[in-house]
Protein backbone atom coordinates (compact mmCIF):
# COMPACT_ATOMS: atom_id res chain seq x y z
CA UNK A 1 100.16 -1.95 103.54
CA UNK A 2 96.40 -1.82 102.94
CA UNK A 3 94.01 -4.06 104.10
CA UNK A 4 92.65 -7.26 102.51
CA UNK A 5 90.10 -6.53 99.63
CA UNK A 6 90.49 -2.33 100.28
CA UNK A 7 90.03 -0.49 97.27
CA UNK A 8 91.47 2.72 96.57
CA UNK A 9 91.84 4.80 99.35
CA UNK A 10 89.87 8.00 99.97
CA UNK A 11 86.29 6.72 98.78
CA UNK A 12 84.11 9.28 98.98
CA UNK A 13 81.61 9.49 101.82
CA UNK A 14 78.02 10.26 102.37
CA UNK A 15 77.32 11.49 106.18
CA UNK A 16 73.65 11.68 106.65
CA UNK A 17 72.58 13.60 109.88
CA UNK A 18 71.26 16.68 111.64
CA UNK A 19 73.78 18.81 111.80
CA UNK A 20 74.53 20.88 115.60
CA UNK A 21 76.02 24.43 116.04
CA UNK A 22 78.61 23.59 118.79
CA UNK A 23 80.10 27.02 120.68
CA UNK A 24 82.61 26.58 123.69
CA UNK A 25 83.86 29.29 126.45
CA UNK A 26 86.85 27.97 127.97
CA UNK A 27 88.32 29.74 130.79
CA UNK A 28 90.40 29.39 134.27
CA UNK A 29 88.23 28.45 137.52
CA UNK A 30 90.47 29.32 140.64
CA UNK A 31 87.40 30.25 143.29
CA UNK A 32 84.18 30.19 144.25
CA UNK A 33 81.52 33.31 143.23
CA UNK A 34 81.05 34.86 147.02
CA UNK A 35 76.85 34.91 146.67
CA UNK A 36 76.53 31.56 145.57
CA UNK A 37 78.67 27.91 145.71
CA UNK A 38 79.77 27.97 142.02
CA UNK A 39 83.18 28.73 140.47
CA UNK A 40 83.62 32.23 138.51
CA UNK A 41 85.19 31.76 135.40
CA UNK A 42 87.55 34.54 133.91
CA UNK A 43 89.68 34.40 130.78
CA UNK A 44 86.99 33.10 128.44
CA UNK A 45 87.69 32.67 125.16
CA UNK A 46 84.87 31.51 122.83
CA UNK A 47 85.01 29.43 119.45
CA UNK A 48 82.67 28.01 117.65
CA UNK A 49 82.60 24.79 115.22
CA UNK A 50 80.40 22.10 113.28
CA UNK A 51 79.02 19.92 115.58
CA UNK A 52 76.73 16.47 115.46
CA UNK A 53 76.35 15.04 112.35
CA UNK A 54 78.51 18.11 110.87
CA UNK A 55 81.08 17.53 113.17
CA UNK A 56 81.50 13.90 111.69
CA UNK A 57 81.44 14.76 108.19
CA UNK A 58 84.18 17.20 108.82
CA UNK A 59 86.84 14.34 110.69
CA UNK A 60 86.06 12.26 107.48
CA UNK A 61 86.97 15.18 105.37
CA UNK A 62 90.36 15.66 107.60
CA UNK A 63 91.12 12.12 106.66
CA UNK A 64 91.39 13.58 102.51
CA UNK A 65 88.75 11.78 101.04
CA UNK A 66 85.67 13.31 99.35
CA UNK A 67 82.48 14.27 101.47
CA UNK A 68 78.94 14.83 101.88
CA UNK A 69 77.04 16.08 104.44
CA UNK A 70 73.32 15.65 103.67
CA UNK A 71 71.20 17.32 106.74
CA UNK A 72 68.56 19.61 107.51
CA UNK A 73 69.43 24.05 107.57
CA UNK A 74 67.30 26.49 107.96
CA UNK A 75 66.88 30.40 107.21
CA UNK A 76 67.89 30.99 110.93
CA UNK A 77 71.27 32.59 112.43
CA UNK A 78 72.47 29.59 113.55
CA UNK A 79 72.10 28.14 110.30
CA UNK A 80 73.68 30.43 108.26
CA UNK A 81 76.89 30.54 110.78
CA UNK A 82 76.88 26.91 110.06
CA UNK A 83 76.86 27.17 106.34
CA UNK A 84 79.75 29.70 106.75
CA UNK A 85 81.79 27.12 108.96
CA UNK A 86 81.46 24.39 106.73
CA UNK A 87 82.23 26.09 103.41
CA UNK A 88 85.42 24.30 101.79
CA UNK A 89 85.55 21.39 104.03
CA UNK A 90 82.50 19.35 102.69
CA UNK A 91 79.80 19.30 99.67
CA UNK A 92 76.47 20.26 101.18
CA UNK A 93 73.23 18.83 100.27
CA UNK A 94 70.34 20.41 102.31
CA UNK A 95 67.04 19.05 103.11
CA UNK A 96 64.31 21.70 104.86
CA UNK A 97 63.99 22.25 108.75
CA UNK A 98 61.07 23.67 110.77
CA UNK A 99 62.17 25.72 113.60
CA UNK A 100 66.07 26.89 114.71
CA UNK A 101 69.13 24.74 114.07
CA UNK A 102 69.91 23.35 117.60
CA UNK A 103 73.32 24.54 119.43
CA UNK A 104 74.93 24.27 122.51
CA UNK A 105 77.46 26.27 124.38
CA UNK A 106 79.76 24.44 126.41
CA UNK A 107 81.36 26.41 129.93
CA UNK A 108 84.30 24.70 130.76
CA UNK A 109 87.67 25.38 132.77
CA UNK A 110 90.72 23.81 131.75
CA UNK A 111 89.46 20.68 130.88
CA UNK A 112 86.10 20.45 132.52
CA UNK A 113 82.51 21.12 131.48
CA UNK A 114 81.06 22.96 134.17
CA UNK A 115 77.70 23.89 132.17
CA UNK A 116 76.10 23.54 128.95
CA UNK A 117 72.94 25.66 127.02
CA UNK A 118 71.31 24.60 124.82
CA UNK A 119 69.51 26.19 122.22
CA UNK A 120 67.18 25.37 119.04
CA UNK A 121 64.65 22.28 118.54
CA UNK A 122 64.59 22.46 114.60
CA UNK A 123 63.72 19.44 112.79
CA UNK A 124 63.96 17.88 109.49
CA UNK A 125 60.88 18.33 107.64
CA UNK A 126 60.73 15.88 104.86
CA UNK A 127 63.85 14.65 102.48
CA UNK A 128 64.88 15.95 99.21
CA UNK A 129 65.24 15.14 95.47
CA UNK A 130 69.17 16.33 95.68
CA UNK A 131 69.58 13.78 99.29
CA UNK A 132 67.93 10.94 98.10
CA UNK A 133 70.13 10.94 94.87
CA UNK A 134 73.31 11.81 97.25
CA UNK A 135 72.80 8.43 99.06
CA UNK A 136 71.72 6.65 95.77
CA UNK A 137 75.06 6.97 94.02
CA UNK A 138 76.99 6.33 97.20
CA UNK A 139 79.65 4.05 98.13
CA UNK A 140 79.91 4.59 101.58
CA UNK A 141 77.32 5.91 104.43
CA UNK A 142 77.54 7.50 107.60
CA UNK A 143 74.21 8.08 109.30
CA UNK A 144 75.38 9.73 112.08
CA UNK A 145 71.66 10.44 113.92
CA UNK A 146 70.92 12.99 116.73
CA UNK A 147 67.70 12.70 116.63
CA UNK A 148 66.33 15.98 114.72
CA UNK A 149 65.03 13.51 112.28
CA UNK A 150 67.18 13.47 109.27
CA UNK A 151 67.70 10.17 108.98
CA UNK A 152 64.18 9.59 109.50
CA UNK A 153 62.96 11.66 106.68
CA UNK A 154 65.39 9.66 104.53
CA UNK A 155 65.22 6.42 105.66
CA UNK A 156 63.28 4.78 102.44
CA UNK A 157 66.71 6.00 100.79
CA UNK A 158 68.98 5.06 103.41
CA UNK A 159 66.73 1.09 103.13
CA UNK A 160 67.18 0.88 99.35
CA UNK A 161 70.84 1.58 99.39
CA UNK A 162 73.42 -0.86 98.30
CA UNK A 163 76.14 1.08 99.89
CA UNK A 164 78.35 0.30 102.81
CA UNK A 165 76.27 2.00 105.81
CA UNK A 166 77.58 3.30 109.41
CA UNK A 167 75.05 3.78 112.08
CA UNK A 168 76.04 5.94 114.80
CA UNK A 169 72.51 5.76 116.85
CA UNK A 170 70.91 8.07 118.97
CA UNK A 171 68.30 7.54 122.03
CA UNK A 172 65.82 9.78 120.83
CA UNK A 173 66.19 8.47 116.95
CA UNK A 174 64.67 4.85 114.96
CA UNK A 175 66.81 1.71 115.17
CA UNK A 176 69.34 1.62 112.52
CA UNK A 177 67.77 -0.03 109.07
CA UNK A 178 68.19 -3.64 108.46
CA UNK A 179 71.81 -4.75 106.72
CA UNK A 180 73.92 -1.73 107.62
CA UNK A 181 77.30 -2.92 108.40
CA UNK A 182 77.88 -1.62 112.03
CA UNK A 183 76.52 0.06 114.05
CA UNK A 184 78.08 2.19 116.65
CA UNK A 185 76.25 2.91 120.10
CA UNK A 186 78.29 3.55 123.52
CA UNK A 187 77.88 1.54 126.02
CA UNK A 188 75.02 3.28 127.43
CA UNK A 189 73.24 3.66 124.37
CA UNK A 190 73.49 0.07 124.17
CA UNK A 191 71.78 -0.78 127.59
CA UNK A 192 69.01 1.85 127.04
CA UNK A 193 68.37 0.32 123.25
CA UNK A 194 67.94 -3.59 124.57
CA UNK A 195 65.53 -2.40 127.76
CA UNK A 196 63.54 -0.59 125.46
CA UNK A 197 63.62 -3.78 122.95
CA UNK A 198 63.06 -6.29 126.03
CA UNK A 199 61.56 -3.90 128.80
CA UNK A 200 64.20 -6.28 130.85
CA UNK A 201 64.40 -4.05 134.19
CA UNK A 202 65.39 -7.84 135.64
CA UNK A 203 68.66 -7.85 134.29
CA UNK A 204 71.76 -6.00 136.32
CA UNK A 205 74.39 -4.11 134.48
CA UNK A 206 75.04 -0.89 133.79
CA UNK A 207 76.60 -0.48 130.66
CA UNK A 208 80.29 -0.76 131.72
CA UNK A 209 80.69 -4.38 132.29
CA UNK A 210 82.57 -6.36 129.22
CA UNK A 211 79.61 -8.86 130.09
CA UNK A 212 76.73 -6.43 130.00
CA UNK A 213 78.40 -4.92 126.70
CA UNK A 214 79.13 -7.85 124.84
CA UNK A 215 74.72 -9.43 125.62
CA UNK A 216 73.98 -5.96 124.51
CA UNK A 217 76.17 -6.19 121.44
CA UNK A 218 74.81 -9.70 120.73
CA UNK A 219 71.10 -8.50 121.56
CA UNK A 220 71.27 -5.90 119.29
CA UNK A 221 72.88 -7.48 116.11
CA UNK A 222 69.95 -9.67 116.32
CA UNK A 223 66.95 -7.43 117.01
CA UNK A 224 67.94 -4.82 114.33
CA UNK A 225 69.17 -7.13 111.66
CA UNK A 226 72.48 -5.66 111.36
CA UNK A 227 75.93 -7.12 110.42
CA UNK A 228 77.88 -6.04 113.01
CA UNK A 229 77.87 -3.92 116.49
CA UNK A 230 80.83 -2.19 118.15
CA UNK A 231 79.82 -0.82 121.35
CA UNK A 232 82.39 2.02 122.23
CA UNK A 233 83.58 2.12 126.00
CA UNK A 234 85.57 5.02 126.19
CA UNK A 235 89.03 4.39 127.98
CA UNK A 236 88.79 0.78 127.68
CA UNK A 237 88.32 0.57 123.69
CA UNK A 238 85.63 -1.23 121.76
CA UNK A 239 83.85 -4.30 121.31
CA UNK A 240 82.46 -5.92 118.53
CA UNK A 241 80.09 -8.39 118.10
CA UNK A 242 78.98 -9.98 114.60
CA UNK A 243 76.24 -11.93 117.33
CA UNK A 244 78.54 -14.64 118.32
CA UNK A 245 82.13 -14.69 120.61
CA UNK A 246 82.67 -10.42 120.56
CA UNK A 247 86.26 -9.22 120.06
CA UNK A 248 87.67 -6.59 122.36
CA UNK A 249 89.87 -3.56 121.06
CA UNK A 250 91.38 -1.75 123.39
CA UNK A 251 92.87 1.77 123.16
CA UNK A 252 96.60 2.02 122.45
CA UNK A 253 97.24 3.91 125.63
CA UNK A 254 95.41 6.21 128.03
CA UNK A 255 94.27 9.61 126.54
CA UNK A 256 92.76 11.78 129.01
CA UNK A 257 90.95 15.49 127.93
CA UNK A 258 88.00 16.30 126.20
CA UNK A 259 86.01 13.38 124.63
CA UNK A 260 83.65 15.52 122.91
CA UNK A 261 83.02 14.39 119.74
CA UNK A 262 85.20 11.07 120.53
CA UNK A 263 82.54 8.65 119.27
CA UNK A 264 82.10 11.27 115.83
CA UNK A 265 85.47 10.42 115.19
CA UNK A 266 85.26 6.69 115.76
CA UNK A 267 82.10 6.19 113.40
CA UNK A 268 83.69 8.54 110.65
CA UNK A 269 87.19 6.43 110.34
CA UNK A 270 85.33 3.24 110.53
CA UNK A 271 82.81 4.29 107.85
CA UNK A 272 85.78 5.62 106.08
CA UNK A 273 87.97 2.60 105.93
CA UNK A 274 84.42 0.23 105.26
CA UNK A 275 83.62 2.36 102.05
CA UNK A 276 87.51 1.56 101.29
CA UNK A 277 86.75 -2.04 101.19
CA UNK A 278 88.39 -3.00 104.95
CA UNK A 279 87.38 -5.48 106.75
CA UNK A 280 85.43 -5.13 110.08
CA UNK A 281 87.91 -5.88 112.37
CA UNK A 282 90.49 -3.74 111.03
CA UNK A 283 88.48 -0.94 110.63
CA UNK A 284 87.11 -0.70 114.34
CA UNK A 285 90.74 -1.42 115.27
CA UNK A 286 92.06 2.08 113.15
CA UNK A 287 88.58 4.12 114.43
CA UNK A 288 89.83 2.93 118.02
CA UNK A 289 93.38 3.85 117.79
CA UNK A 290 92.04 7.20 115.59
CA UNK A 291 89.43 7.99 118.43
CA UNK A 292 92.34 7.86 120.68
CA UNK A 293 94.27 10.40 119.50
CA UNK A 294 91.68 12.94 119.07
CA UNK A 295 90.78 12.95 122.57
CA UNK A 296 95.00 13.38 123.13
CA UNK A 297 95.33 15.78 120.43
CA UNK A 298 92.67 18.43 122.28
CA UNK A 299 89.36 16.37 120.84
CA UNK A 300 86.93 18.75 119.10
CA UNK A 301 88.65 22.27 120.33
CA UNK A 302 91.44 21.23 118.49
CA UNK A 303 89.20 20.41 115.35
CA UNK A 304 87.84 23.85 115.54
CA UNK A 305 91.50 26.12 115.69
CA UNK A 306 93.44 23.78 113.31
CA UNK A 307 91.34 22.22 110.78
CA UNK A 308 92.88 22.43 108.03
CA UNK A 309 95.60 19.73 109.64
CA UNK A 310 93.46 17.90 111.35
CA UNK A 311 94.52 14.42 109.20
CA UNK A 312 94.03 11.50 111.01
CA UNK A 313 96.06 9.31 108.71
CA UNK A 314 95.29 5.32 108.51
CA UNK A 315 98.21 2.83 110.84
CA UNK A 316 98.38 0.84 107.60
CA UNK A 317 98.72 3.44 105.19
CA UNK A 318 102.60 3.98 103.91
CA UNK A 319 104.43 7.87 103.83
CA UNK A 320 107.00 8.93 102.05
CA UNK A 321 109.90 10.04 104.48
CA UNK A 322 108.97 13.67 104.05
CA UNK A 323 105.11 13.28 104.19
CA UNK A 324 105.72 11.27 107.89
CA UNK A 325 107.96 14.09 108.89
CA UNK A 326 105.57 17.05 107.88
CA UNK A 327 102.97 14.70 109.62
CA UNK A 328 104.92 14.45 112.93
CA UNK A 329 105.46 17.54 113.03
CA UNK A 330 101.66 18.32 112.65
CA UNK A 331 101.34 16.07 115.19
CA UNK A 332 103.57 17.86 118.02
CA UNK A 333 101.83 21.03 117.22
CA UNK A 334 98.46 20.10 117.55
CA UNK A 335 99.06 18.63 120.88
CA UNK A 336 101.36 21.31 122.33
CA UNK A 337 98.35 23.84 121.23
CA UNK A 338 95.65 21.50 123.07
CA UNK A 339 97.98 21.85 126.05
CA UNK A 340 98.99 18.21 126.11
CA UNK A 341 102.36 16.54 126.51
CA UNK A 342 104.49 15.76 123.07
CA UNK A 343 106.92 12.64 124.23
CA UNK A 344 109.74 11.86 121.59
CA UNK A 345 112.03 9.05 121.31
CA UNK A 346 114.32 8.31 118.69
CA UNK A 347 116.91 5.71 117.24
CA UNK A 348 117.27 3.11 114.22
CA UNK A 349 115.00 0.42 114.95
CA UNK A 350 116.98 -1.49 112.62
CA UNK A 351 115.16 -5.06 113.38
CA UNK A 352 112.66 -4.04 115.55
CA UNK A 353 112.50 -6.20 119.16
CA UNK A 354 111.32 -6.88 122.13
CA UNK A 355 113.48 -3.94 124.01
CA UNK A 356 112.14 -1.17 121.37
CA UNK A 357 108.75 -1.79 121.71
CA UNK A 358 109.07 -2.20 125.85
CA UNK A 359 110.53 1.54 125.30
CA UNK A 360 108.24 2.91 122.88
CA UNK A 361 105.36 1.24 125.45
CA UNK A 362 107.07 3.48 128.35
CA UNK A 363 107.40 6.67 126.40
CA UNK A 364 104.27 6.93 125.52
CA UNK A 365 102.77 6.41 128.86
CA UNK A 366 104.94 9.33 130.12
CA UNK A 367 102.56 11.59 127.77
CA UNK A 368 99.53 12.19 125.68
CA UNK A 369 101.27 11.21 121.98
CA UNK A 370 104.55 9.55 121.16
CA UNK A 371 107.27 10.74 117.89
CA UNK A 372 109.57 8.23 117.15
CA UNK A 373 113.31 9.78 115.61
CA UNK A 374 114.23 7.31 113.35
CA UNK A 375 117.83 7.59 111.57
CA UNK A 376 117.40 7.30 108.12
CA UNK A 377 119.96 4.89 106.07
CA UNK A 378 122.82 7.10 105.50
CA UNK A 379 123.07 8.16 109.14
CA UNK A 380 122.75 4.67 110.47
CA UNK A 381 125.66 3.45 107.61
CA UNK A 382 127.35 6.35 108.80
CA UNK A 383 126.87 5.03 112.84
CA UNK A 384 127.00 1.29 112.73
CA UNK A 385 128.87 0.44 109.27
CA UNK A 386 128.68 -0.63 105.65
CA UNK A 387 126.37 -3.30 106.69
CA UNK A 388 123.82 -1.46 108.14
CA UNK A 389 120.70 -1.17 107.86
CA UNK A 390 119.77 -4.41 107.38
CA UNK A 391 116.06 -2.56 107.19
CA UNK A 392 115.41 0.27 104.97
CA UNK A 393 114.05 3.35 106.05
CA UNK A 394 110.62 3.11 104.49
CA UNK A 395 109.90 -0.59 105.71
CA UNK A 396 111.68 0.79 109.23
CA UNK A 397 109.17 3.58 109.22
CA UNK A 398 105.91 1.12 108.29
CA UNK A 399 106.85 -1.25 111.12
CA UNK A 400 106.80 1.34 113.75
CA UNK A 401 104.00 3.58 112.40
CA UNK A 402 101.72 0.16 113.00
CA UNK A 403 102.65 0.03 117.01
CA UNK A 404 99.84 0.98 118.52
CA UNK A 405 101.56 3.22 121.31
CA UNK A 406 103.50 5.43 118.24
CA UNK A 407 101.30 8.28 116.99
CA UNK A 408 103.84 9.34 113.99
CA UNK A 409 107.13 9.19 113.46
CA UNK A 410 109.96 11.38 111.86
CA UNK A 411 113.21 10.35 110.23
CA UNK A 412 116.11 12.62 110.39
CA UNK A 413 119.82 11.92 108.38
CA UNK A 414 122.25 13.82 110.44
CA UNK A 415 124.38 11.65 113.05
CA UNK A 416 122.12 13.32 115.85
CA UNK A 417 118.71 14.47 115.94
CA UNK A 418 119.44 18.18 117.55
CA UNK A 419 118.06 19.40 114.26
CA UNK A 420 114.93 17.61 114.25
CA UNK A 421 113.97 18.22 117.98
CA UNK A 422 114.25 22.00 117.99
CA UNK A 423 111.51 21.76 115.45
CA UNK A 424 109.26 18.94 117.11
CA UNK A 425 110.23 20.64 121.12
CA UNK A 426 108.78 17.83 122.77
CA UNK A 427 107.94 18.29 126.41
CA UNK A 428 109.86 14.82 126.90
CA UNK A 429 112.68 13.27 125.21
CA UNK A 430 112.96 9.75 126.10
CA UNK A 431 116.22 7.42 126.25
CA UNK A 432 116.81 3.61 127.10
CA UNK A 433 118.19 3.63 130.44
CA UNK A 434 121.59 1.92 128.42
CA UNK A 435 122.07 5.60 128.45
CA UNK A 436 122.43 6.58 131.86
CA UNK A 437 126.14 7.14 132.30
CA UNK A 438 126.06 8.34 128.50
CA UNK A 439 125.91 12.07 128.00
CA UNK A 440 123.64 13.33 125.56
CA UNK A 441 124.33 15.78 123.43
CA UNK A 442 120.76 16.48 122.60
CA UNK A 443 120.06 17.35 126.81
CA UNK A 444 121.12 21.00 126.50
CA UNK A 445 118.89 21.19 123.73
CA UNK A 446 115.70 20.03 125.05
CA UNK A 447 116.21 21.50 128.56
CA UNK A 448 116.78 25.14 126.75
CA UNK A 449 113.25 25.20 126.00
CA UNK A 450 112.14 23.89 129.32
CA UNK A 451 112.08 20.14 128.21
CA UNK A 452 113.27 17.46 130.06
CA UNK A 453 115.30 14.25 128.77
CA UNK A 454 113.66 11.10 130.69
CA UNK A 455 115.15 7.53 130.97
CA UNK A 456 113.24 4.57 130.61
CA UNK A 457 113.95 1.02 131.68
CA UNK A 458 115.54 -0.94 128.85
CA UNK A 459 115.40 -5.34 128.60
CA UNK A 460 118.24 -6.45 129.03
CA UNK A 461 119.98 -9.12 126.46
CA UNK A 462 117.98 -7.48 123.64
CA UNK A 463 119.89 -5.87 120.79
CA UNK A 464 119.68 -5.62 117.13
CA UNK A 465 123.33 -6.91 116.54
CA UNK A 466 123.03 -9.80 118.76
CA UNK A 467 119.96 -10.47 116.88
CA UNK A 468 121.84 -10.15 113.39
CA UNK A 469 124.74 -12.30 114.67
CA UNK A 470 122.56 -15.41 116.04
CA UNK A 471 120.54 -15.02 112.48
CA UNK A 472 124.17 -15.38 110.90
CA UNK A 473 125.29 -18.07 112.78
CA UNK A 474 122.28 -20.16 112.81
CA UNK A 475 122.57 -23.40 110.17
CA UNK A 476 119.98 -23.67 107.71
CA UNK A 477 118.55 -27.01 106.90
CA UNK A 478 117.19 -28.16 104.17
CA UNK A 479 115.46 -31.90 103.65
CA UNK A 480 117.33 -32.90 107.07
CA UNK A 481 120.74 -31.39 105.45
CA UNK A 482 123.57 -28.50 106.41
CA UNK A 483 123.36 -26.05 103.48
């Protein structure tokens, strides 16, 4: 299913942005250093990956449509290791920079930042012939602005456009130009952008109140002249405001790790899905629910060890049987690598109810991303009769891929899914508690690589046959008569 008025799928995309150098040493912190009060961190392992405005162009790239990165390089190291990074995943279109290409270098242990460096104050010197025509001939626009000033230099380009613009803002950059679609500040951001507007020190909030957010939101859309604002608040979702009533998304289920590069990937799958032709709504809904995962999947350390399947595929967008199992499986990988929790629960989901989606709900609050085993049509005619399905596999498949607690789902045709587990592993395998004086065949299975099969609470009096028989039974009127 696509969305009202989208166009094909996989527009291309123009990010505009200054581009970072992003370098992380991740370790184990188990004590204190003995001369001073701060951990020692051993272990360290260092990668490095596009970051900023790079970083963004290369999640829009993951998502298999065309890109280009327009931003400002230099003759410096950091530069060049850049260049080198970004080779095959985008189309680069440089403008000049004075000085270094900034970087940072993250320490962190586990999980947790425990210090950052930063390095580099370059900054975009003026734009070029080769951008300007980039953003003249596009579709869709990303400005995704860290204040280095390439979207300044540009910004006579970036006004005259007639393309579908994304601003992801920056404190220390200009206001968005006038007309761009949405715009895409955090919370904070927001706050900081409508005291500077109002100098309003008077007014309380600070920047996590739905209240505060949603004034903000309003104040904004009306100050900078732009269609629409969705201010980003982490955990709890997004909210957008066109400058009336705001609607609230909120995430599909709680993701905790790194959220580094968390709002890059929310302003890259809504700019995607824009230049696609989506509406508003929908797209903020998919950059949520895509946000989401990449913080579960291992967020931008992930991006930087497995990028080549890092493919954060629309909800709406149909797969072939094989294409969502290679997906899943893609899936479970990434997050077992990013040291996260892979939950998977399976069945036919033939008419899906009320009691499937209070399971699917559970299961994936037991982990960080949820892989629904669906049986495809020959095993459930094989389990449940000639007259089963009543749902195909591929319509089976679309229903549940556009829950927003499933992150992919598989489909398997033997009787069992032994087979398609010992290739997922999940951590967790997770049963309706209809199952509890059942024995699994499947248990051995998961618990021989250290897995564990978990029962969930199941609603009573719901059931796909009961459903089927009361749909069978029911008279249907016509004009007041039995038919």
């Amino acid at each position: 299913m696509t969305h009202p008025g989208t166009t094909t799928p996989g527009t291309p995309l123009v990010v505009v942005g200054d581009a970072l150098l992003d370098h992380d040493l991740c370790g184990h912190a188990e004590r204190l250093a003995p001369d001073a009060p701060v951990p020692v961190v051993h272990g360290t392992r260092r990668s490095s990956r596009p970051g900023g405005a790079a970083l963004a162009a290369c999640l829009a790239a993951a998502d298999g449509r065309p890109v280009t990165l327009v931003t400002a390089l230099g003759a410096d190291p950091a530069s060049d290791t850049l260049r080198r990074l970004l080779a095959g995943r985008v189309e680069l279109v440089e403008v000049p920079l004075d000085g270094s290409l900034s970087s940072k270098t993250r320490v962190l242990a586990g999980d947790r930042p425990l210090l950052r460096l930063d390095d580099g104050e370059g900054r975009a010197r003026e734009a070029s012939r080769e951008a300007v025509a980039a953003i003249t001939a596009a579709r869709g626009v990303l400005v995704a602005d860290y204040g280095r000033g390439t979207a300044d230099v540009l910004r006579d380009a970036l006004s005259r456009t007639t393309a579908s613009v994304v601003w992801d803002p920056h404190l220390r950059g200009r206001p968005p130009v006038p007309g761009a679609r949405l715009v895409t500040p955090s919370a904070q951001e927001a706050r900081v952008f409508v005291r500077q507007l109002d100098d309003e020190e008077g007014q309380s909030g600070d920047g996590a109140g739905l209240r505060t957010a949603a004034r903000d939101a309003r104040a904004l859309v009306r100050a900078w002249q732009v269609q629409a604002v969705a201010v980003t608040l982490g955990e709890r979702g997004a909210l957008l405001s066109h400058g009336e009533t705001p609607l609230l998304v909120p995430t599909p289920a709680a993701a905790s790790g790194d959220p580094c590069g968390a709002g890059d990937r929310f302003a890259a799958t809504a700019a995607g899905l824009l230049a696609d032709g989506a509406f508003t709504e929908a797209a903020v809904q998919a950059a949520v629910h895509a946000a989401t995962r990449y913080v579960a999947e291992g967020g931008a350390r992930a991006m930087a060890t497995t990028a080549e399947d890092q493919r954060i595929r629309r909800p709406e967008q149909p797969l072939p049987d094989g294409d969502t199992t290679a997906d899943a499986l893609r899936t479970a990988a990434r997050v077992r690598t990013a040291g996260r929790t892979v939950v998977a629960a399976g069945g036919c989901f033939d008419l899906l109810h009320a009691g499937h989606v209070a399971l699917l709900q559970a299961a994936r609050r037991a982990g960080d991303c949820l892989i629904v085993c669906v049986n495809s049509d020959d095993s459930v005619r094989r389990r449940k009769g000639d007259g089963r399905p009543l749902v195909p596999v591929a319509d089976r498949v679309r229903v549940l891929r556009a829950l927003e607690c499933v992150d992919a789902v598989a489909v398997f045709d033997e009787d069992t899914p032994e087979r398609l587990l010992a290739e997922l592993r999940p951590h967790i395998w997770a049963k309706g508690g209809d199952y509890a004086r059942t024995p699994l065949p499947e248990q051995p299975l998961v618990e021989s690589w250290g897995g564990q099969v978990l029962l969930l609470p199941y609603l009573d009096g719901r059931s796909t046959t009961g459903l089927a028989r009361r749909a069978a039974s029911s008279p249907v009127r016509s004009g007041g008569r039995r038919r």
